[in-house]
N, C-alpha and C. Protein backbone atom coordinates (compact mmCIF):
# COMPACT_ATOMS: atom_id res chain seq x y z
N UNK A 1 33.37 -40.35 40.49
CA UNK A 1 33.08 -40.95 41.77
C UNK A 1 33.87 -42.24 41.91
N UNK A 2 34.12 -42.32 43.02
CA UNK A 2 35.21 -43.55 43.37
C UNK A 2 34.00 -44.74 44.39
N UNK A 3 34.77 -45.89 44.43
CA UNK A 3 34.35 -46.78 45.87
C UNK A 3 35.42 -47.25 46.20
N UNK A 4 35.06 -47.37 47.38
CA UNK A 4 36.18 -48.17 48.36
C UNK A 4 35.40 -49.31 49.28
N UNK A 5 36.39 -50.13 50.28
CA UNK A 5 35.99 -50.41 51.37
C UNK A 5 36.73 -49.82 52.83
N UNK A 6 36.01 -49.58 53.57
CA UNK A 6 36.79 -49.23 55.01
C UNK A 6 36.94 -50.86 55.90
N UNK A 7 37.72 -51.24 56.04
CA UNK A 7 37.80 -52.49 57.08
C UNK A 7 38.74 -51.89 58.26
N UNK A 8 37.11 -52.85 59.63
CA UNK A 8 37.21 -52.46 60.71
C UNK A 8 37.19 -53.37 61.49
N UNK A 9 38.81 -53.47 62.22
CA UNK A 9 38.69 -54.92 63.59
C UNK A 9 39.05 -54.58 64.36
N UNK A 10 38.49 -55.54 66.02
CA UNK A 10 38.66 -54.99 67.04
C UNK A 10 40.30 -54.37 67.26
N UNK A 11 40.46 -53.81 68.40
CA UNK A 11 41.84 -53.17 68.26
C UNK A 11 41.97 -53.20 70.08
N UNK A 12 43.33 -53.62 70.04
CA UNK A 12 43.84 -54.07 71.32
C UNK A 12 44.10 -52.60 72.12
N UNK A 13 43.55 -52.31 72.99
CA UNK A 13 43.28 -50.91 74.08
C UNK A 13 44.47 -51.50 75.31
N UNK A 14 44.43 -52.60 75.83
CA UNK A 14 45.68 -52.80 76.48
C UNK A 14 45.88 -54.37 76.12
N UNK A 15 46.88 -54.97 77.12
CA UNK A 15 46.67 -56.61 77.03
C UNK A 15 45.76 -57.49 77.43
N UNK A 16 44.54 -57.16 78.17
CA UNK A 16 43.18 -58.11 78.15
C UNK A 16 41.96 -57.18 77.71
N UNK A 17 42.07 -56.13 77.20
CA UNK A 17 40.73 -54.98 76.75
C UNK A 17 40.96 -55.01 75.34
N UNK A 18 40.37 -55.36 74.54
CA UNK A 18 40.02 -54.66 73.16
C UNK A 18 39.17 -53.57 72.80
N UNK A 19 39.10 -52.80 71.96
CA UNK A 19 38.15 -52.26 71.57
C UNK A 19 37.26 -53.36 71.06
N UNK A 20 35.70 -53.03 70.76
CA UNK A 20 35.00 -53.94 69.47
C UNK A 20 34.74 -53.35 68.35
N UNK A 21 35.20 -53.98 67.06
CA UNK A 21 34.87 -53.41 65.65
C UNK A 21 33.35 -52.71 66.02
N UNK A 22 32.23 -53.62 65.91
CA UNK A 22 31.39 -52.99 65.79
C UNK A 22 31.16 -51.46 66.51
N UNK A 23 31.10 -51.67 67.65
CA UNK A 23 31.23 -50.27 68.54
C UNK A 23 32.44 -49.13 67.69
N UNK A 24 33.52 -48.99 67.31
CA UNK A 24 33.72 -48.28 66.69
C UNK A 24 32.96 -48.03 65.51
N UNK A 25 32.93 -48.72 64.94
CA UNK A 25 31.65 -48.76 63.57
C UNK A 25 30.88 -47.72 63.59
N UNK A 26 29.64 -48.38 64.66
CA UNK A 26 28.60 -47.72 65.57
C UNK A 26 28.96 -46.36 65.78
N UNK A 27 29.87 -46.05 66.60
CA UNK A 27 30.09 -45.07 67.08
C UNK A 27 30.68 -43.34 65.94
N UNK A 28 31.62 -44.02 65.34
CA UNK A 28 31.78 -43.01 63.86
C UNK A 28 30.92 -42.89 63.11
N UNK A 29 30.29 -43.90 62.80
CA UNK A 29 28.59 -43.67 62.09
C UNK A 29 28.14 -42.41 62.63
N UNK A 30 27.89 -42.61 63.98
CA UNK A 30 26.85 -42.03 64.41
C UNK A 30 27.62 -40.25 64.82
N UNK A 31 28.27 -40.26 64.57
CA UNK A 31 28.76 -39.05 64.98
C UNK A 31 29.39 -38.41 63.06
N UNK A 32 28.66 -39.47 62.26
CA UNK A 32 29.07 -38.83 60.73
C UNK A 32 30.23 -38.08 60.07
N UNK A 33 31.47 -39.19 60.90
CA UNK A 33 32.60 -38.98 60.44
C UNK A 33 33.59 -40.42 60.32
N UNK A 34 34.73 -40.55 59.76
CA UNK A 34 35.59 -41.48 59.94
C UNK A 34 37.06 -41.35 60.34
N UNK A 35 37.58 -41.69 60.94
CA UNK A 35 39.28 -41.55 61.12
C UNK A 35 40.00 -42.51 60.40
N UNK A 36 40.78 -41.89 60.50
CA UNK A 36 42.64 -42.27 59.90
C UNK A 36 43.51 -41.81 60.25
N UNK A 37 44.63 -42.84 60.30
CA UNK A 37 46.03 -42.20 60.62
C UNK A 37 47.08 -42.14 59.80
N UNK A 38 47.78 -41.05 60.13
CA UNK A 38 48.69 -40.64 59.00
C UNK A 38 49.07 -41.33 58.23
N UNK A 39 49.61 -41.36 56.83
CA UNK A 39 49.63 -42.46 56.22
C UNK A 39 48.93 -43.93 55.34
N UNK A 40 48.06 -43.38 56.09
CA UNK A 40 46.96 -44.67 55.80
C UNK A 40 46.86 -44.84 53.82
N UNK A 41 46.97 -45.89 53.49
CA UNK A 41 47.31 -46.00 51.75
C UNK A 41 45.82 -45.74 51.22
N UNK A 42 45.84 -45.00 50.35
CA UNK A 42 44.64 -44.28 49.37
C UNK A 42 43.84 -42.92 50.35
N UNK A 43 44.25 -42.77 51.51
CA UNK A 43 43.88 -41.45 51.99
C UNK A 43 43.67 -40.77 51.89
N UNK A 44 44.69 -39.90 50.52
CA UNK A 44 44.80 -38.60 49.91
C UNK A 44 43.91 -38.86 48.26
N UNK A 45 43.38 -40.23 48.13
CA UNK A 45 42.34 -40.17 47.13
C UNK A 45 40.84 -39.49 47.33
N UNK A 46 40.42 -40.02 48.58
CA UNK A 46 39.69 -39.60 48.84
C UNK A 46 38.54 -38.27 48.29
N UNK A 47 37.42 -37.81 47.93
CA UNK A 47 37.03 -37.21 47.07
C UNK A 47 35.42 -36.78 48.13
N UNK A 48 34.99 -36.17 48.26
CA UNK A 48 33.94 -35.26 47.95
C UNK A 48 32.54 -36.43 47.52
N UNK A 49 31.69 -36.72 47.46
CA UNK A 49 30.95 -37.39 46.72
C UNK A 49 31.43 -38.65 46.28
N UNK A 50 32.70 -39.54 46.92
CA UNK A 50 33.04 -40.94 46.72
C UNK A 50 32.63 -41.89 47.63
N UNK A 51 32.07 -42.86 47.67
CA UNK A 51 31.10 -43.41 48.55
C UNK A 51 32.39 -44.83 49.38
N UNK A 52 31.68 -45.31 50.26
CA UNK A 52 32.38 -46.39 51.12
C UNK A 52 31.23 -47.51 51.68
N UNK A 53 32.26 -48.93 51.71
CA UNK A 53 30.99 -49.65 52.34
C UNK A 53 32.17 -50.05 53.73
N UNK A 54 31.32 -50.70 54.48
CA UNK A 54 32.25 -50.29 56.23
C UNK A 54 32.09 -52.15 56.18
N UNK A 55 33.34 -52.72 56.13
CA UNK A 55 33.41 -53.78 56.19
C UNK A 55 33.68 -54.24 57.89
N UNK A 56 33.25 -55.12 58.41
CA UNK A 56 34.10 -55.30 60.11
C UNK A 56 34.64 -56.83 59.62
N UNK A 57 35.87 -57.19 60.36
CA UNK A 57 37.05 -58.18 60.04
C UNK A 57 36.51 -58.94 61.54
N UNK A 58 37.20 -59.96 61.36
CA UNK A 58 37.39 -60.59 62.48
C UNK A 58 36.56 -62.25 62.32
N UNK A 59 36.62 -62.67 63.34
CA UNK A 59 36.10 -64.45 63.40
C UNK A 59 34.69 -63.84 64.21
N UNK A 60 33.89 -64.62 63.10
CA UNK A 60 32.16 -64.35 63.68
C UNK A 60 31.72 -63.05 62.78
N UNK A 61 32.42 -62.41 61.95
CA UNK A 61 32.38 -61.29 61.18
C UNK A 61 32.34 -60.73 60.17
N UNK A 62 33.29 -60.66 59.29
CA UNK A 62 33.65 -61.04 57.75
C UNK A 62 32.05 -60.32 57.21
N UNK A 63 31.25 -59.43 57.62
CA UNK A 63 30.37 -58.88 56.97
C UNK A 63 30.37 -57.35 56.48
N UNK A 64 29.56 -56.93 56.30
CA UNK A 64 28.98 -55.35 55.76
C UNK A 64 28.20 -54.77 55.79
N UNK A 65 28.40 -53.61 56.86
CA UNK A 65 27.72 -53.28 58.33
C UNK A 65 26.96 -51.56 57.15
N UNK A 66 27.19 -51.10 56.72
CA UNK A 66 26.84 -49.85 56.37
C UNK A 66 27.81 -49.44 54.70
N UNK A 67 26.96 -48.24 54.29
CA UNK A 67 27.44 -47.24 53.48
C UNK A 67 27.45 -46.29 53.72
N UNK A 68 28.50 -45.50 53.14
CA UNK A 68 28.53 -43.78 53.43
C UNK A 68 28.98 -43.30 51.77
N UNK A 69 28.16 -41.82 52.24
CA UNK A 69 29.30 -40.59 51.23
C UNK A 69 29.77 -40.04 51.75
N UNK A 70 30.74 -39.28 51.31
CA UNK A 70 31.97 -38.70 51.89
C UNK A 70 31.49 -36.91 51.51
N UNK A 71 31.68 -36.38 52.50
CA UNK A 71 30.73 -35.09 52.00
C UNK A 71 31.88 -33.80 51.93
N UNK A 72 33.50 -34.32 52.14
CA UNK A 72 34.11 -33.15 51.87
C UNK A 72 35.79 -34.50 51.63
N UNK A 73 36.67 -33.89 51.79
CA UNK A 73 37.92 -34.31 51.49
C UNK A 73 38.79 -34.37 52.68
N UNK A 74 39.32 -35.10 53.07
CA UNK A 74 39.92 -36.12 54.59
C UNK A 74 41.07 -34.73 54.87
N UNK A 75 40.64 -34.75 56.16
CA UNK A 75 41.71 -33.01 57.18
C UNK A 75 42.17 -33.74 58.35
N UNK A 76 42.90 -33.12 58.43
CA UNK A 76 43.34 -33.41 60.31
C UNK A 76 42.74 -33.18 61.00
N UNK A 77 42.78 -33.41 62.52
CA UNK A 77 42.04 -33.12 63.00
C UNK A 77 42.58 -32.46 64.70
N UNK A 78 43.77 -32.41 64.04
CA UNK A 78 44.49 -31.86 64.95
C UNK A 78 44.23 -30.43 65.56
N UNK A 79 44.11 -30.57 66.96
CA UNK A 79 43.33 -29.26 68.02
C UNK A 79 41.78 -29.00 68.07
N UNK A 80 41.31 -30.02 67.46
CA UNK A 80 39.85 -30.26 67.28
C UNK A 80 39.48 -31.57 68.52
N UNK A 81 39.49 -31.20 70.04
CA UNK A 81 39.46 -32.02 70.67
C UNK A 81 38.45 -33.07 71.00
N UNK A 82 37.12 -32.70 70.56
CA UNK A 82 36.08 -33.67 70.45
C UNK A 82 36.74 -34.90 69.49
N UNK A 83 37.20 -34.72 68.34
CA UNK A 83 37.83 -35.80 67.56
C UNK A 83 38.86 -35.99 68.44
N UNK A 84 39.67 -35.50 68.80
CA UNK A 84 40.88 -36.19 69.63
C UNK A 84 40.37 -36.69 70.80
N UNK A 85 39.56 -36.22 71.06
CA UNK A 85 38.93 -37.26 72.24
C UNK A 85 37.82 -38.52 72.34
N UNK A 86 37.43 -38.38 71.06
CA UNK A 86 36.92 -39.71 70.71
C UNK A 86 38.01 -41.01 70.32
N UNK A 87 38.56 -40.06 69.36
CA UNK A 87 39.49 -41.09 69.02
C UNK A 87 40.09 -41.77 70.17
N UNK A 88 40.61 -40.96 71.04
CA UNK A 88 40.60 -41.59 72.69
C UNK A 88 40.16 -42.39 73.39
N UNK A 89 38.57 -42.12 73.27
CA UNK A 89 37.82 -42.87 73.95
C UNK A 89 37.53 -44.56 72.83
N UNK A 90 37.70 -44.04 71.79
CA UNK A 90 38.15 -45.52 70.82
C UNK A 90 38.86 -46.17 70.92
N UNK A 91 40.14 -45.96 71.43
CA UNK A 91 41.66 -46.61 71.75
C UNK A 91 41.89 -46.16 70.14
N UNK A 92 42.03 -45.24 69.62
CA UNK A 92 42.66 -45.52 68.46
C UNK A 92 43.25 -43.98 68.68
N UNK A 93 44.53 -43.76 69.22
CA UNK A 93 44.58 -42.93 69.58
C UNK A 93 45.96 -42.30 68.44
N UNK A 94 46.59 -43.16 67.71
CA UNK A 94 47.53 -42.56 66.84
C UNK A 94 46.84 -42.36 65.67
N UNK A 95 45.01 -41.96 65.82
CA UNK A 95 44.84 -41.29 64.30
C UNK A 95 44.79 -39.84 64.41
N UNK A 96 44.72 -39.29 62.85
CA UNK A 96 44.80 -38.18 63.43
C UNK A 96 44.00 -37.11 61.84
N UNK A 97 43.13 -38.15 61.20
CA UNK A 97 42.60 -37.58 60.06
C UNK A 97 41.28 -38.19 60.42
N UNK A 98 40.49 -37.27 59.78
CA UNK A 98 38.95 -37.53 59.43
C UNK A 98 38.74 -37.14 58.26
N UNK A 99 37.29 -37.66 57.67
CA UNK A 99 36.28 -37.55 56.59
C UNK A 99 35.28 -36.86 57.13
N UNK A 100 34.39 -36.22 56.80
CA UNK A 100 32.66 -35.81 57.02
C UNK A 100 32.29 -36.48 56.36
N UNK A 101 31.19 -37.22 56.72
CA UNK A 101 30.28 -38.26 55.59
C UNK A 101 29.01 -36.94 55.74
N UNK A 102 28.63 -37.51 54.26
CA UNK A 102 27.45 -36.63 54.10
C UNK A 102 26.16 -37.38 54.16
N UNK A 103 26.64 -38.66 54.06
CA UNK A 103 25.00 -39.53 54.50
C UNK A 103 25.74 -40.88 54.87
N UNK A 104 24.98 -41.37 56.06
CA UNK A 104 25.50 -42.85 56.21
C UNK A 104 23.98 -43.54 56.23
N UNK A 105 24.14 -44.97 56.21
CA UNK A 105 23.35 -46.05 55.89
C UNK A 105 23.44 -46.92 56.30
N UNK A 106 23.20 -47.67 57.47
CA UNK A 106 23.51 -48.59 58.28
C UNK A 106 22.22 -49.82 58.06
N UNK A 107 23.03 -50.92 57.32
CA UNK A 107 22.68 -52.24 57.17
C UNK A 107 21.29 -53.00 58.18
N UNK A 108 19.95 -53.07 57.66
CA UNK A 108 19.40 -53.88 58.74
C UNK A 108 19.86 -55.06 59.07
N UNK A 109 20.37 -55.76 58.38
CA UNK A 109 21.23 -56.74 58.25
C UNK A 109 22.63 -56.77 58.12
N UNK A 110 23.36 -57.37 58.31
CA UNK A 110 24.76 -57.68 58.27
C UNK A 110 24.78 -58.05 56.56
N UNK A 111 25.27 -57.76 55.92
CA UNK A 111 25.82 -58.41 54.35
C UNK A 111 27.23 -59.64 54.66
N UNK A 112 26.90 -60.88 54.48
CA UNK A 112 28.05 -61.84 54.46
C UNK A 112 28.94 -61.57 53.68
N UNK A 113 30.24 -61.72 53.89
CA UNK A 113 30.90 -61.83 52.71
C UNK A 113 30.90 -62.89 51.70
N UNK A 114 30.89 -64.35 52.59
CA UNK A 114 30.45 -65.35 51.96
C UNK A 114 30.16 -65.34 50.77
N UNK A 115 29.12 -65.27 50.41
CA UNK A 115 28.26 -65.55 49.47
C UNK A 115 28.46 -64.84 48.18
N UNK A 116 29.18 -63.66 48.22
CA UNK A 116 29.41 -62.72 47.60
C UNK A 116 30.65 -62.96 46.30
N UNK A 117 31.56 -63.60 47.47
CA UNK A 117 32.62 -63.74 46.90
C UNK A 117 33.35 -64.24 45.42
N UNK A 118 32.46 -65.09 45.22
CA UNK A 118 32.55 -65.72 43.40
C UNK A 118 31.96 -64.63 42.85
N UNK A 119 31.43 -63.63 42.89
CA UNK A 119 30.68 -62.76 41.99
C UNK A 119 31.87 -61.25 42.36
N UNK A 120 32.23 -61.12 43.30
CA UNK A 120 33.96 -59.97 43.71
C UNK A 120 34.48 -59.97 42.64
N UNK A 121 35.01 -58.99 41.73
CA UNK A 121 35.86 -58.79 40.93
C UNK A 121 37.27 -58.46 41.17
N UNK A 122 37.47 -57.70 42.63
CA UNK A 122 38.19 -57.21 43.40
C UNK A 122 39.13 -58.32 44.08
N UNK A 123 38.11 -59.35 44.29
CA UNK A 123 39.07 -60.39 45.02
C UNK A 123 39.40 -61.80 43.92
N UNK A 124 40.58 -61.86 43.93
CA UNK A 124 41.76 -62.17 42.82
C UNK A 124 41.44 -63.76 43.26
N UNK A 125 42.06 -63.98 44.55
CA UNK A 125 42.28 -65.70 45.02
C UNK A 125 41.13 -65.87 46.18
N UNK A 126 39.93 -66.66 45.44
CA UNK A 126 38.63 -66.67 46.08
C UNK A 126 39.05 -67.61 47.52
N UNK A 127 39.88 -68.58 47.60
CA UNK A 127 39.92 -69.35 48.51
C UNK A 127 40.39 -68.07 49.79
N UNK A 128 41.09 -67.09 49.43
CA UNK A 128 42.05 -66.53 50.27
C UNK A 128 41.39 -65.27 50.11
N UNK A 129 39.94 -65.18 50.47
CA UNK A 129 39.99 -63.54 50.28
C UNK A 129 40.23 -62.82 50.87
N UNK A 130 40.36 -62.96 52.45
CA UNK A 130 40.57 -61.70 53.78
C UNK A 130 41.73 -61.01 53.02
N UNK A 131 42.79 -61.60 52.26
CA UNK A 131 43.93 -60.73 51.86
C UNK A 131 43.78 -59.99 51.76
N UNK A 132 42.73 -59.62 50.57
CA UNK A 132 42.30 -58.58 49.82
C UNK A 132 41.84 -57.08 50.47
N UNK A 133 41.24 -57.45 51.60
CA UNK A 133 40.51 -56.85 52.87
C UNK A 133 41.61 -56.48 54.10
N UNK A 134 42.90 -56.59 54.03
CA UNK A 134 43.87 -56.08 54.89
C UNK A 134 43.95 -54.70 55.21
N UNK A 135 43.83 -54.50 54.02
CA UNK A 135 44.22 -52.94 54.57
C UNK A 135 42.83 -52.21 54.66
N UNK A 136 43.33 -50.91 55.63
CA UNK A 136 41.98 -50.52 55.86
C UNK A 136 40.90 -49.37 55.07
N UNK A 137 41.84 -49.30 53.74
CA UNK A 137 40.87 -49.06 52.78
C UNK A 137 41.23 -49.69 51.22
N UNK A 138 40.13 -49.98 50.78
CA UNK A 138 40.31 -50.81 49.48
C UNK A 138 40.08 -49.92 48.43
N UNK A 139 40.48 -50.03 47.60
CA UNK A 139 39.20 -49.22 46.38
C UNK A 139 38.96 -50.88 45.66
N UNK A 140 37.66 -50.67 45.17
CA UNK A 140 37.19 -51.46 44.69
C UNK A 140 35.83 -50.73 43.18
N UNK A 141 36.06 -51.69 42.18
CA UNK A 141 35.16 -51.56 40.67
C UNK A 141 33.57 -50.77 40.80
N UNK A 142 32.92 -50.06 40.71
CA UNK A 142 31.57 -49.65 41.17
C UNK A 142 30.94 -50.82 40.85
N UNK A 143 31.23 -51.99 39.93
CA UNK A 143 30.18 -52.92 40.37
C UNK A 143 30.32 -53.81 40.84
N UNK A 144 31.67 -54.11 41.56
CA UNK A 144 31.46 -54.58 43.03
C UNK A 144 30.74 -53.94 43.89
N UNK A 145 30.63 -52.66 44.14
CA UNK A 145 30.33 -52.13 45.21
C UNK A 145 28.84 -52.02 45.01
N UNK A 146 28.49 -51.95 43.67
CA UNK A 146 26.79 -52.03 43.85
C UNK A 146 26.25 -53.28 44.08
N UNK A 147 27.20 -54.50 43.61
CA UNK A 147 26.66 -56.07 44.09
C UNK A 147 26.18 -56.07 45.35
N UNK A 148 27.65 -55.76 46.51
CA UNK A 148 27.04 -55.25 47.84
C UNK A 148 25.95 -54.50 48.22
N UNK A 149 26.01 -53.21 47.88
CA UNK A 149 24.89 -52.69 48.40
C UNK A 149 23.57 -52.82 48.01
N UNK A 150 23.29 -53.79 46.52
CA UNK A 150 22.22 -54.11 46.36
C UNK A 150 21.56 -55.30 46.94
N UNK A 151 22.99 -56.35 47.64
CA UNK A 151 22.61 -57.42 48.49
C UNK A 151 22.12 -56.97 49.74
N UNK A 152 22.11 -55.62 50.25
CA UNK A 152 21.87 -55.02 51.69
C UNK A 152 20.54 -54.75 51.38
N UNK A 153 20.23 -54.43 50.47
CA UNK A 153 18.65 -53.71 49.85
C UNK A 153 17.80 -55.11 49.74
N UNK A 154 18.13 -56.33 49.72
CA UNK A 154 17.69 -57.19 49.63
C UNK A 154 16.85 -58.04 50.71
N UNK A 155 17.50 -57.25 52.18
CA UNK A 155 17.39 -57.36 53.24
C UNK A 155 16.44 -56.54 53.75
N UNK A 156 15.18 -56.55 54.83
CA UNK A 156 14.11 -55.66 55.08
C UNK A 156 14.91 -54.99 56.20
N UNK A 157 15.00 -53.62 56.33
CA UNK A 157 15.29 -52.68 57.43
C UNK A 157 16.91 -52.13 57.34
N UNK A 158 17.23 -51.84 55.80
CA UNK A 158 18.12 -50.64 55.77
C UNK A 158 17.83 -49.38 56.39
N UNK A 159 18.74 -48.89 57.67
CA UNK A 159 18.09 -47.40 57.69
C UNK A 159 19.09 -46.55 57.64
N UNK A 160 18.63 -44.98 57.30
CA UNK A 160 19.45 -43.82 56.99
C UNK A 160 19.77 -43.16 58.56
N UNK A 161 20.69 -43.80 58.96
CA UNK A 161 21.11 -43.01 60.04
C UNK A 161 21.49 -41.25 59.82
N UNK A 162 21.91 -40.91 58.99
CA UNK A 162 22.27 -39.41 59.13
C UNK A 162 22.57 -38.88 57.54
N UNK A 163 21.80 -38.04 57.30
CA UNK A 163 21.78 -37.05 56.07
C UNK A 163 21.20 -37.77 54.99
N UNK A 164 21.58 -38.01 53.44
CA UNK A 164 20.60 -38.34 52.53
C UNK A 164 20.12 -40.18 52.70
């Protein structure tokens, strides 16, 4: 079993519309899948039973919104127009891969990154951590990833949005 992180920021739809991280978030959650676009670095790692925590980027943000498992291995999604048309309705319209999550878990709370950060194994230069968080998937140590999700458990009103 692997971990990663997914990091998610708003995304420019034209020159005064953004998308909002969260609402994409929200919205792939809830429909128990994730996208990607071609290319995307560690993609083809991806695994069956490897879990993710859904980071959102941005100023006012920098937290950790949910967990998932991954319940099969990342496909295209090409001629599958409900995905091509979400992705649409996302502005994220040059992806063109998905995941099936087999259970997601959406945070009653937001997880800071803050606080976290001296205890990250993952993140190298504590002053500078967004680096680390650039791309939009990380892999990261399983016990980073259980620090996180045991800081979410810490919080009253984790709930299981969809499957285990």
């Amino acid at each position: 079993m692997a971990y990663y992180i997914f990091t998610v920021n708003d995304i420019p739809v034209s020159d005064k519309v953004k998308m909002d991280a969260k609402v994409i978030a929200d919205t792939l959650l809830a429909q128990k899948i994730w996208i990607f676009r071609e290319g995307t670095p560690l993609l083809k790692r991806l695994e069956s039973g490897d879990k993710a925590l859904i980071y959102l980027c941005g100023r006012n943000r920098r937290c950790f919104v949910a967990e998932i498992t991954f319940q099969d291995k990342v496909k295209p999604f090409s001629g599958i127009s409900e995905l091509e048309g979400l992705a649409k309705k996302l502005g994220l319209v040059w992806m063109s891969f998905y995941i099936q999550l087999e259970a997601t878990k959406v945070f009653g709370k937001p997880v800071n990154i803050k606080s976290l950060i001296p205890s990250l194994s993952f993140i190298i230069d504590k002053k500078n951590y967004g680096l680390n968080l650039r791309l939009p998937i990380i892999s990261i140590p399983d016990k980073d990833y259980k620090l996180i999700a045991e800081s979410a458990l810490s919080f009253e009103g984790a709930v299981v949005v969809n499957g285990k």
